[in-house]
PDB file of N, CA and C in Angstrom:
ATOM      1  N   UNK A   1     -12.424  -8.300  23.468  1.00  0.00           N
ATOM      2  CA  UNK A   1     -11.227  -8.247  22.654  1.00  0.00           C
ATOM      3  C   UNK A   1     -11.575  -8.717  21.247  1.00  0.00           C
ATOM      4  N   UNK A   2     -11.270  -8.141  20.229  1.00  0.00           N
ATOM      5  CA  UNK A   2     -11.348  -8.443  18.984  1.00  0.00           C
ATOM      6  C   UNK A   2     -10.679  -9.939  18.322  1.00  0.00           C
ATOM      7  N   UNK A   3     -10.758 -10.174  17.563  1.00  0.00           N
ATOM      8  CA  UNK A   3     -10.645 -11.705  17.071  1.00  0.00           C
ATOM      9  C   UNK A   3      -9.959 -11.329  16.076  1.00  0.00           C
ATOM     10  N   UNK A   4      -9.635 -10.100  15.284  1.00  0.00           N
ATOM     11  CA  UNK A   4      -8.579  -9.577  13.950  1.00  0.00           C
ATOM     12  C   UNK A   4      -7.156  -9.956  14.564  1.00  0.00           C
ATOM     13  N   UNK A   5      -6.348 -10.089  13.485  1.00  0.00           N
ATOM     14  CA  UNK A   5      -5.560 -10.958  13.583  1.00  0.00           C
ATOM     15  C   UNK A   5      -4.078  -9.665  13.719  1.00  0.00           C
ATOM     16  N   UNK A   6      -3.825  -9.048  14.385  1.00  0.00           N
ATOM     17  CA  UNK A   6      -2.343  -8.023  14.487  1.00  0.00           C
ATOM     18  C   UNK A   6      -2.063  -7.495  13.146  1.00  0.00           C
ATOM     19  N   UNK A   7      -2.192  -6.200  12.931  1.00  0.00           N
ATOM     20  CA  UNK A   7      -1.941  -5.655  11.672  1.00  0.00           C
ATOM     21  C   UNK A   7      -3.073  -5.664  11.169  1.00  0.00           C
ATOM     22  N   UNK A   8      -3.983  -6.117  11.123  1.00  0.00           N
ATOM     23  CA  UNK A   8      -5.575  -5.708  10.189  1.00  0.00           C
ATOM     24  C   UNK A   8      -5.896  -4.960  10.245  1.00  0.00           C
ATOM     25  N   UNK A   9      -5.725  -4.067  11.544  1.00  0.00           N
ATOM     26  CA  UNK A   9      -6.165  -2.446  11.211  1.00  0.00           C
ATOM     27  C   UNK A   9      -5.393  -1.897  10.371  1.00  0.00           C
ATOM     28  N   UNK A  10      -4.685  -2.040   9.955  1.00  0.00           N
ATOM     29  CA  UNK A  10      -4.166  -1.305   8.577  1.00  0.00           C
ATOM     30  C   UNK A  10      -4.029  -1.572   7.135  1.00  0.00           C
ATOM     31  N   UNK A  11      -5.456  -2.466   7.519  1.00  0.00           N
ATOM     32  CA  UNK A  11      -5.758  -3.332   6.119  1.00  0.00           C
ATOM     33  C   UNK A  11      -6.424  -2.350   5.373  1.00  0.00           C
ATOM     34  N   UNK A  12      -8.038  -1.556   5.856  1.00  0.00           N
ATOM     35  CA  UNK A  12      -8.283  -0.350   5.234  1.00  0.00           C
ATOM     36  C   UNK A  12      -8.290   1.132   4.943  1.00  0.00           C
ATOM     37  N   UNK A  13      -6.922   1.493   6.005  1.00  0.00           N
ATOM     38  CA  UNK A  13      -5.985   2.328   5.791  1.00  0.00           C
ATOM     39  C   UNK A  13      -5.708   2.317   4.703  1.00  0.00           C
ATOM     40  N   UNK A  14      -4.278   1.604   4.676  1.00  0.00           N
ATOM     41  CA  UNK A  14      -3.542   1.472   3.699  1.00  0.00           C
ATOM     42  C   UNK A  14      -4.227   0.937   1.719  1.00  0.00           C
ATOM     43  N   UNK A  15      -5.707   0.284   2.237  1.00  0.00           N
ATOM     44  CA  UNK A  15      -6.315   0.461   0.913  1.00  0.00           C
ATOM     45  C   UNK A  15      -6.985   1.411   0.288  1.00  0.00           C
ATOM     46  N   UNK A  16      -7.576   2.181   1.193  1.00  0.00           N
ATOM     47  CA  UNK A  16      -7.992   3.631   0.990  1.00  0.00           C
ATOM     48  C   UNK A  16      -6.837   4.610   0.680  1.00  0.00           C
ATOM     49  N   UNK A  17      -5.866   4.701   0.871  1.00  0.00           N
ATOM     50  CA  UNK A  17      -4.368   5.494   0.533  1.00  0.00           C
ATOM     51  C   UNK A  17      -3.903   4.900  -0.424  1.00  0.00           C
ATOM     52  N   UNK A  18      -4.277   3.525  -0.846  1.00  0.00           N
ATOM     53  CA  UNK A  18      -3.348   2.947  -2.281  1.00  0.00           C
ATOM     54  C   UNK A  18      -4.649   3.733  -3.048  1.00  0.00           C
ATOM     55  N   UNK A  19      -5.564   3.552  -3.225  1.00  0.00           N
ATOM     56  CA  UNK A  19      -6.406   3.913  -4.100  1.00  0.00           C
ATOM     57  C   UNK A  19      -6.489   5.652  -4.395  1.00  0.00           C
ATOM     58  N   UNK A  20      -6.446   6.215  -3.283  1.00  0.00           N
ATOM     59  CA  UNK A  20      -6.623   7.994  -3.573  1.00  0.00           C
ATOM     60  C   UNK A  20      -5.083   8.584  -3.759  1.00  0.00           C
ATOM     61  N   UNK A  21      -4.342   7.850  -2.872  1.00  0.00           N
ATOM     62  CA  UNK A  21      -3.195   8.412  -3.037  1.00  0.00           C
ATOM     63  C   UNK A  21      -2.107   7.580  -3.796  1.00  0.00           C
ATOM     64  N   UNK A  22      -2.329   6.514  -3.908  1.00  0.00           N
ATOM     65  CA  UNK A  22      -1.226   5.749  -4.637  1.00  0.00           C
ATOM     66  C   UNK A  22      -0.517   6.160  -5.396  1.00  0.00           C
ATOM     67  N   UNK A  23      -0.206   7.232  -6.014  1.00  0.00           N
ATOM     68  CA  UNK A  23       1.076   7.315  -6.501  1.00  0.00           C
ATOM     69  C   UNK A  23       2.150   8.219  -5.993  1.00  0.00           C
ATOM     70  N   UNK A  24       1.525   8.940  -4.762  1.00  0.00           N
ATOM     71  CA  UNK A  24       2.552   9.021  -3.680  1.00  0.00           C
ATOM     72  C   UNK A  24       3.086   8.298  -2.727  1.00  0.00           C
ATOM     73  N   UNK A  25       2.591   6.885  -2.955  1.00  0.00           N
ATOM     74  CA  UNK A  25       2.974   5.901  -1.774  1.00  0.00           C
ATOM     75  C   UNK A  25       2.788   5.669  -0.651  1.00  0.00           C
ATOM     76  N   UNK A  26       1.600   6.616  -0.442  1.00  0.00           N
ATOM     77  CA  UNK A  26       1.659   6.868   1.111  1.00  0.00           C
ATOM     78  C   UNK A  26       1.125   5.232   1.920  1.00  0.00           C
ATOM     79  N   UNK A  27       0.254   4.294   1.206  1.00  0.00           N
ATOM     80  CA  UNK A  27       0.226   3.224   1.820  1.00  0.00           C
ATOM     81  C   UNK A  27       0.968   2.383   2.377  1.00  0.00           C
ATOM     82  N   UNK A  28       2.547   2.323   1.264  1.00  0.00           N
ATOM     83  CA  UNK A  28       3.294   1.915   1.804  1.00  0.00           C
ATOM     84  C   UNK A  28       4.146   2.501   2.902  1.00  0.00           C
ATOM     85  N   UNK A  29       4.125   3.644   2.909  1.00  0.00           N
ATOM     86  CA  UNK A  29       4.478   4.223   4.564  1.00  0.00           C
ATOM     87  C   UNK A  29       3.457   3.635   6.046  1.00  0.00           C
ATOM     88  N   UNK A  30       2.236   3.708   5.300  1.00  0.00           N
ATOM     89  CA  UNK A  30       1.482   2.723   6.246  1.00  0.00           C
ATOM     90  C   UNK A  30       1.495   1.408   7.111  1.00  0.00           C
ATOM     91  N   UNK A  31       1.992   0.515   5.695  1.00  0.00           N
ATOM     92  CA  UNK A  31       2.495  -0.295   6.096  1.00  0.00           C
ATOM     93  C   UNK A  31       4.277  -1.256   6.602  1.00  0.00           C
ATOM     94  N   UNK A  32       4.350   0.012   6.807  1.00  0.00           N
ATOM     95  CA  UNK A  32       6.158   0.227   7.002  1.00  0.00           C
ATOM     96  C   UNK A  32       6.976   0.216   6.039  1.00  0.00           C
ATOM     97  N   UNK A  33       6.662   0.236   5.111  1.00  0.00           N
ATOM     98  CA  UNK A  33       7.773  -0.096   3.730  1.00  0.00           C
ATOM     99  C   UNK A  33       8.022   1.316   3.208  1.00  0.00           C
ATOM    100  N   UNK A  34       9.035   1.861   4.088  1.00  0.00           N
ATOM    101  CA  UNK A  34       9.765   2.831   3.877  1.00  0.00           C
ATOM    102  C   UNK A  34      10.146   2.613   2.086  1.00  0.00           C
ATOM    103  N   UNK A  35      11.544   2.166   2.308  1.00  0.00           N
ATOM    104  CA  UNK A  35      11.922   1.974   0.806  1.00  0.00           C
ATOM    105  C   UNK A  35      10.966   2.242  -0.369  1.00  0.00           C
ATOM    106  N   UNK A  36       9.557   1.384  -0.151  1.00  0.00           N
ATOM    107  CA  UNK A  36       9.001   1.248  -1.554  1.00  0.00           C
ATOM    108  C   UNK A  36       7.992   2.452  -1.562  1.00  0.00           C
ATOM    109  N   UNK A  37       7.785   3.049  -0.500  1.00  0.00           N
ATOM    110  CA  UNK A  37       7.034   4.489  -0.099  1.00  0.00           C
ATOM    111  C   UNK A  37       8.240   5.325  -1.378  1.00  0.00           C
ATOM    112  N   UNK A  38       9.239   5.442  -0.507  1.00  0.00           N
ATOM    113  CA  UNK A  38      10.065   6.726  -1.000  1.00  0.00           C
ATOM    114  C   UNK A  38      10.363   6.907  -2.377  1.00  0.00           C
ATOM    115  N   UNK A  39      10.682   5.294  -3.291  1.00  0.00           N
ATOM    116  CA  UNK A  39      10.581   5.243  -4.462  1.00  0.00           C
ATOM    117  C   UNK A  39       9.559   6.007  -5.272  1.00  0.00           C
ATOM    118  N   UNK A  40       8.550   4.871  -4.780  1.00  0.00           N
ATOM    119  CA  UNK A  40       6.793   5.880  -5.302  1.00  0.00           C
ATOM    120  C   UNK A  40       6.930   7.236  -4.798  1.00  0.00           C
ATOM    121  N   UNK A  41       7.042   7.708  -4.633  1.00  0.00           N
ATOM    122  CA  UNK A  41       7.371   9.328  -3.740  1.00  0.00           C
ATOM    123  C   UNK A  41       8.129   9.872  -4.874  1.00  0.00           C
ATOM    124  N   UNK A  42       9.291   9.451  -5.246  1.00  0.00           N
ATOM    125  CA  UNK A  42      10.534  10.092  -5.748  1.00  0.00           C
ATOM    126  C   UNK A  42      10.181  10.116  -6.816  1.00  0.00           C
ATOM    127  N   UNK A  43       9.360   8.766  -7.472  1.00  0.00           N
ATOM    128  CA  UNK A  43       8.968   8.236  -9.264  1.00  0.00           C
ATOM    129  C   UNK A  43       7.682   9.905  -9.692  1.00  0.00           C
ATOM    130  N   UNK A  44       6.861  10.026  -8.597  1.00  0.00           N
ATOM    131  CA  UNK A  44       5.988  10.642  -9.236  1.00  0.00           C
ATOM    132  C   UNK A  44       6.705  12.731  -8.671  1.00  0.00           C
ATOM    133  N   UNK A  45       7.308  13.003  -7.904  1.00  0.00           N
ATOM    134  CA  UNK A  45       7.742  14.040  -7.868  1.00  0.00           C
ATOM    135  C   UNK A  45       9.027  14.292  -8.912  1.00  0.00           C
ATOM    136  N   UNK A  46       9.948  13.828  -8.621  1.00  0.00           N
ATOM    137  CA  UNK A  46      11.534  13.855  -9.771  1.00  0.00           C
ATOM    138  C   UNK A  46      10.791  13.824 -11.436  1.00  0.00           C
ATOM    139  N   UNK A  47       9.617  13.344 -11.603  1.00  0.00           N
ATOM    140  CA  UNK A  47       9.321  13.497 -12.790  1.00  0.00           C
ATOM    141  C   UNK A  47       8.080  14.453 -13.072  1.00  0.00           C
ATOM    142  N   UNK A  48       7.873  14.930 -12.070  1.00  0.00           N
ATOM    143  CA  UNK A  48       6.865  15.971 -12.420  1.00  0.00           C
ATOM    144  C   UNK A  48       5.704  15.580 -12.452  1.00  0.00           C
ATOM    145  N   UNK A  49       5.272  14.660 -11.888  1.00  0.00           N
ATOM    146  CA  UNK A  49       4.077  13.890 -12.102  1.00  0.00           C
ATOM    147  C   UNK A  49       3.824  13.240 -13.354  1.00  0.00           C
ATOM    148  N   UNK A  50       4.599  13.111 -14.346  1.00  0.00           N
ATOM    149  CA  UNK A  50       4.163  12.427 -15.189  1.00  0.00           C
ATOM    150  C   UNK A  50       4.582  11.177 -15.477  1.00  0.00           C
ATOM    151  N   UNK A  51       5.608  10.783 -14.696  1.00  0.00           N
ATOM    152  CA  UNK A  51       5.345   9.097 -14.305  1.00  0.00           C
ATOM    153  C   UNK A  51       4.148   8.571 -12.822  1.00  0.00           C
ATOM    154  N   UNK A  52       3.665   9.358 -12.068  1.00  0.00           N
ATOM    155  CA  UNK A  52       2.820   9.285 -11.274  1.00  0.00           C
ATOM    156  C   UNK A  52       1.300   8.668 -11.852  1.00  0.00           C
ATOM    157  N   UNK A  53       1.282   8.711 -13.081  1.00  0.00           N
ATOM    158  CA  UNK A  53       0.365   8.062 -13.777  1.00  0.00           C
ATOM    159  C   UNK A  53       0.425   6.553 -13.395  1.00  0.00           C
ATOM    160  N   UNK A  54       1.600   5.919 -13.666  1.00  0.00           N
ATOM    161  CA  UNK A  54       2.074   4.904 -14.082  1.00  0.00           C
ATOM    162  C   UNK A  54       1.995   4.246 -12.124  1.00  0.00           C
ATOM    163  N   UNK A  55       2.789   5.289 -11.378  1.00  0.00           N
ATOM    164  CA  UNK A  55       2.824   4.404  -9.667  1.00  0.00           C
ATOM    165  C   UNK A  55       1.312   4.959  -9.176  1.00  0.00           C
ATOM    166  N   UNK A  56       0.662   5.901  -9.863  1.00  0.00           N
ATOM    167  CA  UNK A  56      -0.911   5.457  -9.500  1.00  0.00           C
ATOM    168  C   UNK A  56      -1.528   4.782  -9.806  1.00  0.00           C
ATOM    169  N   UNK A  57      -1.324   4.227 -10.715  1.00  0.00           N
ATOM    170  CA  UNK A  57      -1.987   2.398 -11.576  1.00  0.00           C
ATOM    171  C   UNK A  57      -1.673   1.795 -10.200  1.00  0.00           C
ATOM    172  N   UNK A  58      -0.340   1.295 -10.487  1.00  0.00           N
ATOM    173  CA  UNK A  58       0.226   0.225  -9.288  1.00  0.00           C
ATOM    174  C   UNK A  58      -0.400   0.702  -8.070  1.00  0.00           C
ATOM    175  N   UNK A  59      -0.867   2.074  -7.208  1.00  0.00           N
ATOM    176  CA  UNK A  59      -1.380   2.115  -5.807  1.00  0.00           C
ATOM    177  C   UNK A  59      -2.774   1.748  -5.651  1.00  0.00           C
ATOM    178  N   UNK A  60      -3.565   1.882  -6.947  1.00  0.00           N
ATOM    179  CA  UNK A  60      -4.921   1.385  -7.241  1.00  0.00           C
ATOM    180  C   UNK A  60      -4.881  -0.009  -7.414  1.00  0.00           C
ATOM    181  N   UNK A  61      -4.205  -0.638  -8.174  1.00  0.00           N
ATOM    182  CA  UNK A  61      -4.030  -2.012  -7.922  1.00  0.00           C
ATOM    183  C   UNK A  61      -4.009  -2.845  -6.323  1.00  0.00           C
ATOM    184  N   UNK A  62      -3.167  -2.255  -6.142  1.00  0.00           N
ATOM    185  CA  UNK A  62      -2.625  -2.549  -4.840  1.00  0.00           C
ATOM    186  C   UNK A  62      -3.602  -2.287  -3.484  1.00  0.00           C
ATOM    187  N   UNK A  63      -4.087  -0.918  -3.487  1.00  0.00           N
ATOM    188  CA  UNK A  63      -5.028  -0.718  -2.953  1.00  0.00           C
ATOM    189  C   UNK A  63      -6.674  -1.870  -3.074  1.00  0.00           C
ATOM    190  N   UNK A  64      -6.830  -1.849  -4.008  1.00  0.00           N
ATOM    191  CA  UNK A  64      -8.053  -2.911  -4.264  1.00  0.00           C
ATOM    192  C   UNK A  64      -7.232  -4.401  -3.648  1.00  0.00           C
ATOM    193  N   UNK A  65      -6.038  -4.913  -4.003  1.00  0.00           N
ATOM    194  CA  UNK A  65      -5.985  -6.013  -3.084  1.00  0.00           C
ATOM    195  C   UNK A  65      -6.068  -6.415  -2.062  1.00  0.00           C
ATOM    196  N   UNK A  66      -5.506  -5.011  -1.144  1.00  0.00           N
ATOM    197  CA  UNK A  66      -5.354  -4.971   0.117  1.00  0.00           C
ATOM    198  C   UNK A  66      -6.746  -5.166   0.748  1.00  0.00           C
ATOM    199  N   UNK A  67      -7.836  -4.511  -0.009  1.00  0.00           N
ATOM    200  CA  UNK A  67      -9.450  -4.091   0.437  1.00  0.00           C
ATOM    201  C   UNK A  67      -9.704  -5.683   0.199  1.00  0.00           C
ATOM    202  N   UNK A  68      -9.585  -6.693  -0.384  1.00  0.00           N
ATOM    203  CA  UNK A  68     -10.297  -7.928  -0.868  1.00  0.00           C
ATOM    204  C   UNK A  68      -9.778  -9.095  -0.274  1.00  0.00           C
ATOM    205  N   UNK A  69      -8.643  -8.498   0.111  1.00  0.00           N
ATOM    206  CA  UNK A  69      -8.489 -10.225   1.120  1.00  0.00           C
ATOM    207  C   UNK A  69      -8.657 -10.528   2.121  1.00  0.00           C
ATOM    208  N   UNK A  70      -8.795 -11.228   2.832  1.00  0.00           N
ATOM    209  CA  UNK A  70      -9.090 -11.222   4.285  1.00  0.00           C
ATOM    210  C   UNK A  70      -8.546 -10.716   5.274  1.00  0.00           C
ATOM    211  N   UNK A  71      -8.636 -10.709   6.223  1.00  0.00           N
ATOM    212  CA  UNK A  71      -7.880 -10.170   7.142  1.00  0.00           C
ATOM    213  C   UNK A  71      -6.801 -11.104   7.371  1.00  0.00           C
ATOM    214  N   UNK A  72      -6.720 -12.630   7.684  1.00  0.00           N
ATOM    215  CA  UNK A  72      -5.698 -13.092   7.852  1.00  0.00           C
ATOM    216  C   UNK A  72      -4.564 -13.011   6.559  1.00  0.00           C
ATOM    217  N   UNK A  73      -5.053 -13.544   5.521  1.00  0.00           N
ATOM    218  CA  UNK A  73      -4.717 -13.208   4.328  1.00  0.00           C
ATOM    219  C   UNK A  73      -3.630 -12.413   4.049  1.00  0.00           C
ATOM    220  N   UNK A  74      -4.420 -11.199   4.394  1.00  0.00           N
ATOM    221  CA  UNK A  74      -3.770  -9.422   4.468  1.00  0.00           C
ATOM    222  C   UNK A  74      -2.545  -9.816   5.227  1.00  0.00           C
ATOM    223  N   UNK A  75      -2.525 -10.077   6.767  1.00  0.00           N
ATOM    224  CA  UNK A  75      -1.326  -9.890   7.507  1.00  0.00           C
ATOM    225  C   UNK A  75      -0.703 -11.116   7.670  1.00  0.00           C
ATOM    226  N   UNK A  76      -0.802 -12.349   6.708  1.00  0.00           N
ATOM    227  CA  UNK A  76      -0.018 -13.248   6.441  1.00  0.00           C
ATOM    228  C   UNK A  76       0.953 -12.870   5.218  1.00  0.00           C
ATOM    229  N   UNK A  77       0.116 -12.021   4.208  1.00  0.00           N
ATOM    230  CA  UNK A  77       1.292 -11.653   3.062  1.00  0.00           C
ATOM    231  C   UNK A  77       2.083 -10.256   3.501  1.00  0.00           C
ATOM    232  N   UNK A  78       1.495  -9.198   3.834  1.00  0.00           N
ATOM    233  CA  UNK A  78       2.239  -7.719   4.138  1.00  0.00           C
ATOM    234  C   UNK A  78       2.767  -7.230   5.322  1.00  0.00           C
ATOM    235  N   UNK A  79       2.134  -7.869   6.285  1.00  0.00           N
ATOM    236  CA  UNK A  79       2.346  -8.112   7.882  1.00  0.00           C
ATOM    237  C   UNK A  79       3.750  -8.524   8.118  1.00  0.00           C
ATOM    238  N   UNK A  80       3.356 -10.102   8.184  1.00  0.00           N
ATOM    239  CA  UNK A  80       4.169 -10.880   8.356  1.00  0.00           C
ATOM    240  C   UNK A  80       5.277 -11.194   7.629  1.00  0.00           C
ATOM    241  N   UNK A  81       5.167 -11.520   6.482  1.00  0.00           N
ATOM    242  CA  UNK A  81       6.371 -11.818   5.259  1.00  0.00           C
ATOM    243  C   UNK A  81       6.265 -10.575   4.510  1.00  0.00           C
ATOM    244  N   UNK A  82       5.525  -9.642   4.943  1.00  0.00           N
ATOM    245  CA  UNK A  82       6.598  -8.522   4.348  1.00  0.00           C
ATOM    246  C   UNK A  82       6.596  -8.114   2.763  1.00  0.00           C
ATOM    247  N   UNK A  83       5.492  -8.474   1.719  1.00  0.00           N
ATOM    248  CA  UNK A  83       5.693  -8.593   0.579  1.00  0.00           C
ATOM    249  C   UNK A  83       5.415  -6.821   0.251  1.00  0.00           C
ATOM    250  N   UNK A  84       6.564  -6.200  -0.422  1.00  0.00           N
ATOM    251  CA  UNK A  84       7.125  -5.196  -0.739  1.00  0.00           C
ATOM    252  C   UNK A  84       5.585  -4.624  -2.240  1.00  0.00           C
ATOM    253  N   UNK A  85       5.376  -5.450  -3.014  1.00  0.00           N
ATOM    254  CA  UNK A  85       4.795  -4.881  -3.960  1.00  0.00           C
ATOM    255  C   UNK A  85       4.112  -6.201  -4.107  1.00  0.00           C
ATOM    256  N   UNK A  86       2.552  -5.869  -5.372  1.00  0.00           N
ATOM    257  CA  UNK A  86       1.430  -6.336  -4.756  1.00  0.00           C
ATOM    258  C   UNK A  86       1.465  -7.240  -4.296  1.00  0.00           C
TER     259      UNK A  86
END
């Protein structure tokens, strides 16, 4: 049995999808956050992609955090408490 802590497998999921896909949000569908998925979704389609610039910054950001913290780390902040944005 593994020693990762519930939710770590979707630690480099969801950082590999903030980084390539981040400004469709798809990480945060990953990690259940409907809401902040659909926003990012809506920000870079309703505008034609040209605010998608701007929520692909934020999924690259985001993405690189997710990749750098630990595993407990990871599913003590996004897991567990749930933190919506980075």
């Amino acid at each position: 049995m593994s020693d990762k802590p519930a939710g770590a497998d979707k630690k480099i999921a969801a950082g590999i999808c903030g980084i390539l896909l981040g400004a469709l949000g798809i990480h945060k569908f990953i990690l259940g956050y409907t809401k902040e998925g659909v926003i990012m979704l809506l920000v870079t389609v309703l505008t034609l992609g040209i605010a998608g610039f701007i929520t692909g910054i934020v999924g690259l950001i985001e993405g690189i955090l997710y990749l750098t913290k630990s595993d407990e780390e990871f599913v003590a902040t996004y897991v567990t408490n749930k933190k919506g944005w980075f």
